[in-house]
PDB file of N, CA and C in Angstrom:
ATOM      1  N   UNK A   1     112.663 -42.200  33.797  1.00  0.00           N
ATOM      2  CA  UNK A   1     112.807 -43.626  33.918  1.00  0.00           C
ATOM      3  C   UNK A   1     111.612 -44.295  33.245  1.00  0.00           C
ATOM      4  N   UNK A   2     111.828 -45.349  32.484  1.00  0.00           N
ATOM      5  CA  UNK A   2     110.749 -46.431  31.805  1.00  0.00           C
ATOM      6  C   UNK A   2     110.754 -47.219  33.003  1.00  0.00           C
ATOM      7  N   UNK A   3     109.040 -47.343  33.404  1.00  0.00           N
ATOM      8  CA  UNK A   3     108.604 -48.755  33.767  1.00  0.00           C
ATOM      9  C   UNK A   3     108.425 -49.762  32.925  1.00  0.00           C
ATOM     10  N   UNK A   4     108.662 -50.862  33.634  1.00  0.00           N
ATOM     11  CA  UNK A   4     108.388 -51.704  33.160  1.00  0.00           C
ATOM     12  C   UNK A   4     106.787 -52.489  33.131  1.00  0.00           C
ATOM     13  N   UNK A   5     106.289 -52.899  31.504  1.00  0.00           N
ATOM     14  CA  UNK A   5     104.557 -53.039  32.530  1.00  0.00           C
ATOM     15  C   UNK A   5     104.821 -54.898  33.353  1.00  0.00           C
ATOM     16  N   UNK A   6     104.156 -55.746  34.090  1.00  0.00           N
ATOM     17  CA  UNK A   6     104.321 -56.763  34.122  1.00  0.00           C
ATOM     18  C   UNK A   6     104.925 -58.031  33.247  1.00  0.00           C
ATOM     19  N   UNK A   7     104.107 -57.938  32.221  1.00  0.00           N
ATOM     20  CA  UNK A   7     104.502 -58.639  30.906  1.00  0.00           C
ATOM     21  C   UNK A   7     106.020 -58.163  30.556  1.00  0.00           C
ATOM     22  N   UNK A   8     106.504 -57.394  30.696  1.00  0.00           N
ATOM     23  CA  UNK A   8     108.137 -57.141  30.458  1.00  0.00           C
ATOM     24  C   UNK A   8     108.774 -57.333  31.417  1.00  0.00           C
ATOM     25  N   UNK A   9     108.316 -57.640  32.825  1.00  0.00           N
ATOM     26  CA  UNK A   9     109.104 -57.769  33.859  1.00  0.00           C
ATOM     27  C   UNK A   9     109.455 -59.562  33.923  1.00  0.00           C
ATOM     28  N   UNK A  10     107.917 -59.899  33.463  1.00  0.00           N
ATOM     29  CA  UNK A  10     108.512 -61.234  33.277  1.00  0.00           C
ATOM     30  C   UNK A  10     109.048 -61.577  32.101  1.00  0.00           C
ATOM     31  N   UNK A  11     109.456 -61.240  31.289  1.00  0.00           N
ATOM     32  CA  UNK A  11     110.163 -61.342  30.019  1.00  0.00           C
ATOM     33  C   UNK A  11     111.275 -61.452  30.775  1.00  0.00           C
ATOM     34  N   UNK A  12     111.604 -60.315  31.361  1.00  0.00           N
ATOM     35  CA  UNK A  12     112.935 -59.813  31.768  1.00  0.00           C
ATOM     36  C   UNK A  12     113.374 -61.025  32.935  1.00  0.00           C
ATOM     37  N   UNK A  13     113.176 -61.516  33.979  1.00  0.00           N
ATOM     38  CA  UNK A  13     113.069 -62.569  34.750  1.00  0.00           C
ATOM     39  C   UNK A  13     113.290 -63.830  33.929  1.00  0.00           C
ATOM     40  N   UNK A  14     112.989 -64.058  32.617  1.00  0.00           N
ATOM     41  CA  UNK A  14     113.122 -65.436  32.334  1.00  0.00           C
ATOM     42  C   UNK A  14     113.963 -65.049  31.160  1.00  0.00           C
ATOM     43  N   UNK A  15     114.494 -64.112  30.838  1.00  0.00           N
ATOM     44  CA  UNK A  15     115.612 -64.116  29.711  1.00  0.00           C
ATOM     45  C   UNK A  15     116.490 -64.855  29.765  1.00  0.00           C
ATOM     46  N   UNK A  16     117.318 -65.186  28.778  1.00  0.00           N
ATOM     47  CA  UNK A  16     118.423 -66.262  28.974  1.00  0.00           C
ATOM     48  C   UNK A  16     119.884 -65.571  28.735  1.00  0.00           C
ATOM     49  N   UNK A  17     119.864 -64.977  27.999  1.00  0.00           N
ATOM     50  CA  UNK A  17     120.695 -63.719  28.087  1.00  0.00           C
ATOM     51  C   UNK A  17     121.620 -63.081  28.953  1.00  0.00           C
ATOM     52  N   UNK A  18     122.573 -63.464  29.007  1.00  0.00           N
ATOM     53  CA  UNK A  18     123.057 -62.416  31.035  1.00  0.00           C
ATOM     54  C   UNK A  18     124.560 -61.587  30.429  1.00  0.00           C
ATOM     55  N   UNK A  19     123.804 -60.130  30.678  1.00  0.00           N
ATOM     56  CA  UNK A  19     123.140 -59.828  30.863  1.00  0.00           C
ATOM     57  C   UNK A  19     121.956 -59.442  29.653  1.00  0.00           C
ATOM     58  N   UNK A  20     120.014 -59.278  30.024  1.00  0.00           N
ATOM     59  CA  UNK A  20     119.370 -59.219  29.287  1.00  0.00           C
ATOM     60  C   UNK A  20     119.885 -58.398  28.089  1.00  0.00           C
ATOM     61  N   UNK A  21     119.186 -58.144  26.687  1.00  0.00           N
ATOM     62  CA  UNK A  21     119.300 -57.564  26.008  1.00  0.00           C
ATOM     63  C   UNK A  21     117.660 -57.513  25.466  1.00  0.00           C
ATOM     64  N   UNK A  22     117.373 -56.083  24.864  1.00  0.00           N
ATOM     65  CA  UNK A  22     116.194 -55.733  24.721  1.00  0.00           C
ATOM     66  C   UNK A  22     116.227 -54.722  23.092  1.00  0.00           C
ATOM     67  N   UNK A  23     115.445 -55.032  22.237  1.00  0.00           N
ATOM     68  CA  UNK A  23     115.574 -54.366  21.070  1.00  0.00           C
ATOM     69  C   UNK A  23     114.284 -53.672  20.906  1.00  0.00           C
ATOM     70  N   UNK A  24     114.394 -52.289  20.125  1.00  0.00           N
ATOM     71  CA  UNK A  24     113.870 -51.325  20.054  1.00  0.00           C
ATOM     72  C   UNK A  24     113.023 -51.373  18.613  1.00  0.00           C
ATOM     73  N   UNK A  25     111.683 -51.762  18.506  1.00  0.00           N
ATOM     74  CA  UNK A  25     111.219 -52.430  17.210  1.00  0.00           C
ATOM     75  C   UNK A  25     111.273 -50.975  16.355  1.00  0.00           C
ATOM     76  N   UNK A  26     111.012 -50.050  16.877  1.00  0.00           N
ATOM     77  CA  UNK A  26     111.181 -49.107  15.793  1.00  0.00           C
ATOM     78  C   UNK A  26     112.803 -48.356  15.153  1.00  0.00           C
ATOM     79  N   UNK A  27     113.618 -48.296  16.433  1.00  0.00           N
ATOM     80  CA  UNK A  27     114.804 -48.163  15.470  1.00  0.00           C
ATOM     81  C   UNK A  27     115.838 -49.286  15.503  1.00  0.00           C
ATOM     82  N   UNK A  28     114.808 -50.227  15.737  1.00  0.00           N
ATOM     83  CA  UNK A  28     115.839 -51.621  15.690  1.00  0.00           C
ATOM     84  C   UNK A  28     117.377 -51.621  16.727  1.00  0.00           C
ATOM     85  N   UNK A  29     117.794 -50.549  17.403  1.00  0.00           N
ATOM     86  CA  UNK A  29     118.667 -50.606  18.286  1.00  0.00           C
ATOM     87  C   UNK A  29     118.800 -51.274  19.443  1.00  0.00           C
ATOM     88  N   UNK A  30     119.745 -52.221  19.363  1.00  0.00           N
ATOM     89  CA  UNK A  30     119.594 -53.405  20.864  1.00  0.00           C
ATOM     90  C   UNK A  30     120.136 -52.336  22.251  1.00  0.00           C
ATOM     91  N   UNK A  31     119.607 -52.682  23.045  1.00  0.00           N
ATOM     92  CA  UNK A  31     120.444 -52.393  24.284  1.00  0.00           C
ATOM     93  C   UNK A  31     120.522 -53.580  25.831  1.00  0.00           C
ATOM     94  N   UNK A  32     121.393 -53.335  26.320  1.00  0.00           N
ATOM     95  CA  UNK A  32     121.706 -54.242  26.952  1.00  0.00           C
ATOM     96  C   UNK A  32     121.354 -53.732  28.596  1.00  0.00           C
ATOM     97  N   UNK A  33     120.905 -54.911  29.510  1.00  0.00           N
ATOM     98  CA  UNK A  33     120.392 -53.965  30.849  1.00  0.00           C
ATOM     99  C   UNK A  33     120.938 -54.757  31.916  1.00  0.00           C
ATOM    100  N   UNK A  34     121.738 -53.841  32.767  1.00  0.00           N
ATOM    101  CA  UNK A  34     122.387 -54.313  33.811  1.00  0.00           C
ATOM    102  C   UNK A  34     121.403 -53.337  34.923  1.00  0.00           C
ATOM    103  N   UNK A  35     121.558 -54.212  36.436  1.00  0.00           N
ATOM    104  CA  UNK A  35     121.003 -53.220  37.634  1.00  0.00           C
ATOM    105  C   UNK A  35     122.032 -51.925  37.915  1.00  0.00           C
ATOM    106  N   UNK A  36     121.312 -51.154  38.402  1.00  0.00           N
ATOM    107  CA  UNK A  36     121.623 -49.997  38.837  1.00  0.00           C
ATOM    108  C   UNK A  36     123.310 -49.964  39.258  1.00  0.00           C
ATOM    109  N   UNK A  37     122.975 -50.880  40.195  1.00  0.00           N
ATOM    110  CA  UNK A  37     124.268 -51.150  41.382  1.00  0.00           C
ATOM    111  C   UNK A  37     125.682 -51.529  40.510  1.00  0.00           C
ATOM    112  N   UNK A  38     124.949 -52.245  39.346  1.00  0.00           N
ATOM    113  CA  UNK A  38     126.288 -52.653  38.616  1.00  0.00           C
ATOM    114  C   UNK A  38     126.732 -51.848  37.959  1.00  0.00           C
ATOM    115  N   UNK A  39     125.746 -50.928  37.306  1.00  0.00           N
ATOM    116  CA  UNK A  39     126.082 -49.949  36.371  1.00  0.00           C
ATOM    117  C   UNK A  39     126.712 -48.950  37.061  1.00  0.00           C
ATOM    118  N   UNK A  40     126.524 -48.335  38.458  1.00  0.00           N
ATOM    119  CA  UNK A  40     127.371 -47.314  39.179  1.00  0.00           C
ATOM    120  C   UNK A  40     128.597 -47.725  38.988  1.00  0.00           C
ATOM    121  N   UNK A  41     128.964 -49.071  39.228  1.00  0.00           N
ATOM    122  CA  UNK A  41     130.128 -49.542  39.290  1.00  0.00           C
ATOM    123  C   UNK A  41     131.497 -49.433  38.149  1.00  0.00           C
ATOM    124  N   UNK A  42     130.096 -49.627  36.891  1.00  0.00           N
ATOM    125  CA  UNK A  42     130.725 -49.691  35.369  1.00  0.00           C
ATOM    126  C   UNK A  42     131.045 -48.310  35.126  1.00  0.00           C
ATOM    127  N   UNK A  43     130.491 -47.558  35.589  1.00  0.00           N
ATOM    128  CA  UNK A  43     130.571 -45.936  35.381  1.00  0.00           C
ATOM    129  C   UNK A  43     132.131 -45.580  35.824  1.00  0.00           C
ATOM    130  N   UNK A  44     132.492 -46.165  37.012  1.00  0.00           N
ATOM    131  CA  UNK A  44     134.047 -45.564  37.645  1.00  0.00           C
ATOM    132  C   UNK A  44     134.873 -46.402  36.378  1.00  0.00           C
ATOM    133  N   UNK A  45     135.216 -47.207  35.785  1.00  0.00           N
ATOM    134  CA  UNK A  45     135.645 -47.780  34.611  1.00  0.00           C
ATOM    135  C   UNK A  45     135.674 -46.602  33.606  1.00  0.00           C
ATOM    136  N   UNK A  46     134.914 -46.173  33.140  1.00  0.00           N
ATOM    137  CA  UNK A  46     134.260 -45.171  31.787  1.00  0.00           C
ATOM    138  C   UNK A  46     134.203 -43.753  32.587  1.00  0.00           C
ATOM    139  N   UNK A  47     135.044 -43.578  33.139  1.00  0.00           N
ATOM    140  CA  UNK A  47     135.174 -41.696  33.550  1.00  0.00           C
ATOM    141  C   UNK A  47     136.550 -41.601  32.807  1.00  0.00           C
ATOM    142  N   UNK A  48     135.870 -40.311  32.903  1.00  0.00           N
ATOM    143  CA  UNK A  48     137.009 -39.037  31.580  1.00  0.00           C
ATOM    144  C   UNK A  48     137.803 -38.298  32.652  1.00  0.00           C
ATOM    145  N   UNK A  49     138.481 -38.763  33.484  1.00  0.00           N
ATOM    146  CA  UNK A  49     139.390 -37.692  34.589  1.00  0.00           C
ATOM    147  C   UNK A  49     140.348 -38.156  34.136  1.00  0.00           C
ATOM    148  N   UNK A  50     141.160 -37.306  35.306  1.00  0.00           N
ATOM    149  CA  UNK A  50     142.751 -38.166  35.395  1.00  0.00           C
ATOM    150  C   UNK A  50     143.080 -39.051  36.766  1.00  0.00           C
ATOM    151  N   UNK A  51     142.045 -39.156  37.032  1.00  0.00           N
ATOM    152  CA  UNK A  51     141.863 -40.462  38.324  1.00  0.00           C
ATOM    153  C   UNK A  51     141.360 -41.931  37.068  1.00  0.00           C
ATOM    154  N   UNK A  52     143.066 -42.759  37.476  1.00  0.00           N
ATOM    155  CA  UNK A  52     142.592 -44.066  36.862  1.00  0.00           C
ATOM    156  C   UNK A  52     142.919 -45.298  38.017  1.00  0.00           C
ATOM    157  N   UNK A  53     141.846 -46.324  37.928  1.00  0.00           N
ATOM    158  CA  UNK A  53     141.937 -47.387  38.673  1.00  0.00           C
ATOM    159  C   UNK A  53     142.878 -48.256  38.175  1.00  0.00           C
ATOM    160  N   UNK A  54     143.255 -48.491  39.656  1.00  0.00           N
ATOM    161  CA  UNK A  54     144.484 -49.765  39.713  1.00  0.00           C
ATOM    162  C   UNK A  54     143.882 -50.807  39.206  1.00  0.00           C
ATOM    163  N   UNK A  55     144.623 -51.926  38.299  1.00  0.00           N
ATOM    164  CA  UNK A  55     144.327 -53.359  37.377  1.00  0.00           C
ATOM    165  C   UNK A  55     143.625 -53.700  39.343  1.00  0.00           C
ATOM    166  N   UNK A  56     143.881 -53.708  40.378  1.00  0.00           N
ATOM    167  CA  UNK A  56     143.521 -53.908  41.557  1.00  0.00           C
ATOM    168  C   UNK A  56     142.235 -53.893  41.504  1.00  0.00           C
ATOM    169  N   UNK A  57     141.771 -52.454  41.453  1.00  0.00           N
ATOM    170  CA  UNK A  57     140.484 -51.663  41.481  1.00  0.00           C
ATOM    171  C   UNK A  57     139.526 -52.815  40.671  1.00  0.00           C
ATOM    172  N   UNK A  58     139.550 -52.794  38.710  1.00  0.00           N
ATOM    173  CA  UNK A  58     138.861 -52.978  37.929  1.00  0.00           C
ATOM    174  C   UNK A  58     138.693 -54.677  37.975  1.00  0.00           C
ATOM    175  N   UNK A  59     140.090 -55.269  38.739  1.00  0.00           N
ATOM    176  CA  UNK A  59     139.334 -56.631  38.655  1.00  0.00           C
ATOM    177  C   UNK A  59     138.700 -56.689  39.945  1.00  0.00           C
ATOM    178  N   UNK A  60     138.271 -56.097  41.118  1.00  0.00           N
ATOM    179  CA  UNK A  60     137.301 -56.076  42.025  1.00  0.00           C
ATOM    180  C   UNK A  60     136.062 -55.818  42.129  1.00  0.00           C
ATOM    181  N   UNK A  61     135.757 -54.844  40.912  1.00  0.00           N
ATOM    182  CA  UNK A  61     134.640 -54.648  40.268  1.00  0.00           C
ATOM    183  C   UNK A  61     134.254 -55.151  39.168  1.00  0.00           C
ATOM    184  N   UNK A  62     135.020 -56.192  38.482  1.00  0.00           N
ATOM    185  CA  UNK A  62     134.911 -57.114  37.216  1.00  0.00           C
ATOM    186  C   UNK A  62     133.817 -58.342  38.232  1.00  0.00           C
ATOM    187  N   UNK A  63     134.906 -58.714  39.283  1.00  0.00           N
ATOM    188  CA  UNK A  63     134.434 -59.973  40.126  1.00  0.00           C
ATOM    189  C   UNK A  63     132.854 -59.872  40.973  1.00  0.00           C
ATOM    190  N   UNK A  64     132.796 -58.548  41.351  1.00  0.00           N
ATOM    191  CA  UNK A  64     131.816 -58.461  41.977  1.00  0.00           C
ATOM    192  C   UNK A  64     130.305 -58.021  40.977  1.00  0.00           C
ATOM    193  N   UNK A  65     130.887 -57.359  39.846  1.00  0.00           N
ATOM    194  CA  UNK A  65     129.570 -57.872  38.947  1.00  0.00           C
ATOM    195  C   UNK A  65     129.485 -58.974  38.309  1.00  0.00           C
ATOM    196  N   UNK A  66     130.472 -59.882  38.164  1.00  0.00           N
ATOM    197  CA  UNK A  66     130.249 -61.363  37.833  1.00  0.00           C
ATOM    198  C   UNK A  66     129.455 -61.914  38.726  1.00  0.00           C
ATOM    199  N   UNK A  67     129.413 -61.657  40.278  1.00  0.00           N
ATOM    200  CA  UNK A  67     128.798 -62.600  41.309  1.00  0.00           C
ATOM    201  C   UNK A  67     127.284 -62.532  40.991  1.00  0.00           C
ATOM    202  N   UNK A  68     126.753 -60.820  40.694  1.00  0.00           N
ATOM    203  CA  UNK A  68     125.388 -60.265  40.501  1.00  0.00           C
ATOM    204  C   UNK A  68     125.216 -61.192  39.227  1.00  0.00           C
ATOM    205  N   UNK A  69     125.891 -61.493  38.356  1.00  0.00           N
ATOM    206  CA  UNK A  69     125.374 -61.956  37.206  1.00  0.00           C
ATOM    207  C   UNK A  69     125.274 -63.345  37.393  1.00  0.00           C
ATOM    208  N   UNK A  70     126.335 -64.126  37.991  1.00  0.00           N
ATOM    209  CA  UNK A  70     126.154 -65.868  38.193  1.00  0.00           C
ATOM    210  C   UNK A  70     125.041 -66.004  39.013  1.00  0.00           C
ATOM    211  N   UNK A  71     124.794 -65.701  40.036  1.00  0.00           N
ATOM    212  CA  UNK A  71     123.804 -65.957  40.428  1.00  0.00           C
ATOM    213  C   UNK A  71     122.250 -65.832  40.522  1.00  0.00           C
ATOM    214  N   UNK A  72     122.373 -65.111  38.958  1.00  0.00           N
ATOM    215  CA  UNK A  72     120.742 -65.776  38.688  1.00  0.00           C
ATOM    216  C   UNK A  72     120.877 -66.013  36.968  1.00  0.00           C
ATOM    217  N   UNK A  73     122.193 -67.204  37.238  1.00  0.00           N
ATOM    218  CA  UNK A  73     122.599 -67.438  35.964  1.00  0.00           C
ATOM    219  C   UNK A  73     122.190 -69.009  35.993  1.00  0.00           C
ATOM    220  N   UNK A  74     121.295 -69.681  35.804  1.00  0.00           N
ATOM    221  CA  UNK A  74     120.358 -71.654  36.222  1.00  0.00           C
ATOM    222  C   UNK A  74     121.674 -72.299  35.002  1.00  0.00           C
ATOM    223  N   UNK A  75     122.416 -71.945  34.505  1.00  0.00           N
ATOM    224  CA  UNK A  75     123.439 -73.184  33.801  1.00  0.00           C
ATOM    225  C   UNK A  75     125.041 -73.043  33.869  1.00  0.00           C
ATOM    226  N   UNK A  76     125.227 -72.051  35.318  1.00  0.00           N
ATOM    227  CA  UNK A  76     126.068 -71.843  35.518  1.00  0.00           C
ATOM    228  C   UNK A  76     127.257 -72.975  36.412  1.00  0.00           C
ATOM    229  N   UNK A  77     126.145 -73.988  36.725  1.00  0.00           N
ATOM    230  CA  UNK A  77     126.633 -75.282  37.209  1.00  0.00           C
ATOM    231  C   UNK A  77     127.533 -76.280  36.467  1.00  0.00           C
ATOM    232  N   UNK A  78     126.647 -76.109  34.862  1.00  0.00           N
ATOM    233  CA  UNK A  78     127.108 -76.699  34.067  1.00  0.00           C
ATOM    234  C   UNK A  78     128.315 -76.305  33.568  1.00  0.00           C
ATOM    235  N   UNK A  79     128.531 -75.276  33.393  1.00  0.00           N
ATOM    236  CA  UNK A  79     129.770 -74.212  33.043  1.00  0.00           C
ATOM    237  C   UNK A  79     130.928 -74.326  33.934  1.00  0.00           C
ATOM    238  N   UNK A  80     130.858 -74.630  35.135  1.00  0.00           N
ATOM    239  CA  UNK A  80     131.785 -75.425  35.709  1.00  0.00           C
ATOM    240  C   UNK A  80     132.080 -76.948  36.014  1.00  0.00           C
ATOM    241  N   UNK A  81     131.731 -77.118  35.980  1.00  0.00           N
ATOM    242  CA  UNK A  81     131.713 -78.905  35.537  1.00  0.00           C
ATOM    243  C   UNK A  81     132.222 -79.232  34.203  1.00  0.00           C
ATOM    244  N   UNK A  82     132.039 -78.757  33.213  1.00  0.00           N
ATOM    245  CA  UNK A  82     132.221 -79.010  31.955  1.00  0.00           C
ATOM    246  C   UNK A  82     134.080 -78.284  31.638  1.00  0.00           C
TER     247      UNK A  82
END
């Protein structure tokens, strides 16, 4: 696991971005960073079995990482109103 030092944590805290995105100055490759919790989630989506989720399943886990993301989204007020 990469820590983060301070100075990137607050980068990361005031990004505008949702979710952040972070680029790699030496091979220039962006990547994009969701929490843990969401990413477990994204993982049952992206399995290679023959267990597939019900349209049920994936929009319950669509909605519930939308909530993680609106809410520490500051112009998401506007986005409904408008």
């Amino acid at each position: 696991m990469i820590e983060l030092s301070k100075e990137q944590g607050q980068a990361l805290a005031a990004a505008k971005e949702i979710p952040p995105m972070v680029l790699d100055p030496e091979s220039r490759e962006t990547y994009v960073l969701v929490k843990s919790a969401v990413f477990d989630r994204i993982k049952l989506l992206l399995r290679d079995d023959d267990v597939a989720l019900s349209k049920r399943e994936v929009a319950v886990l669509v909605e519930r990482a939308m909530k993680e993301y609106d809410a520490d989204d500051p112009t998401l007020e506007l986005y409904q109103h408008d």
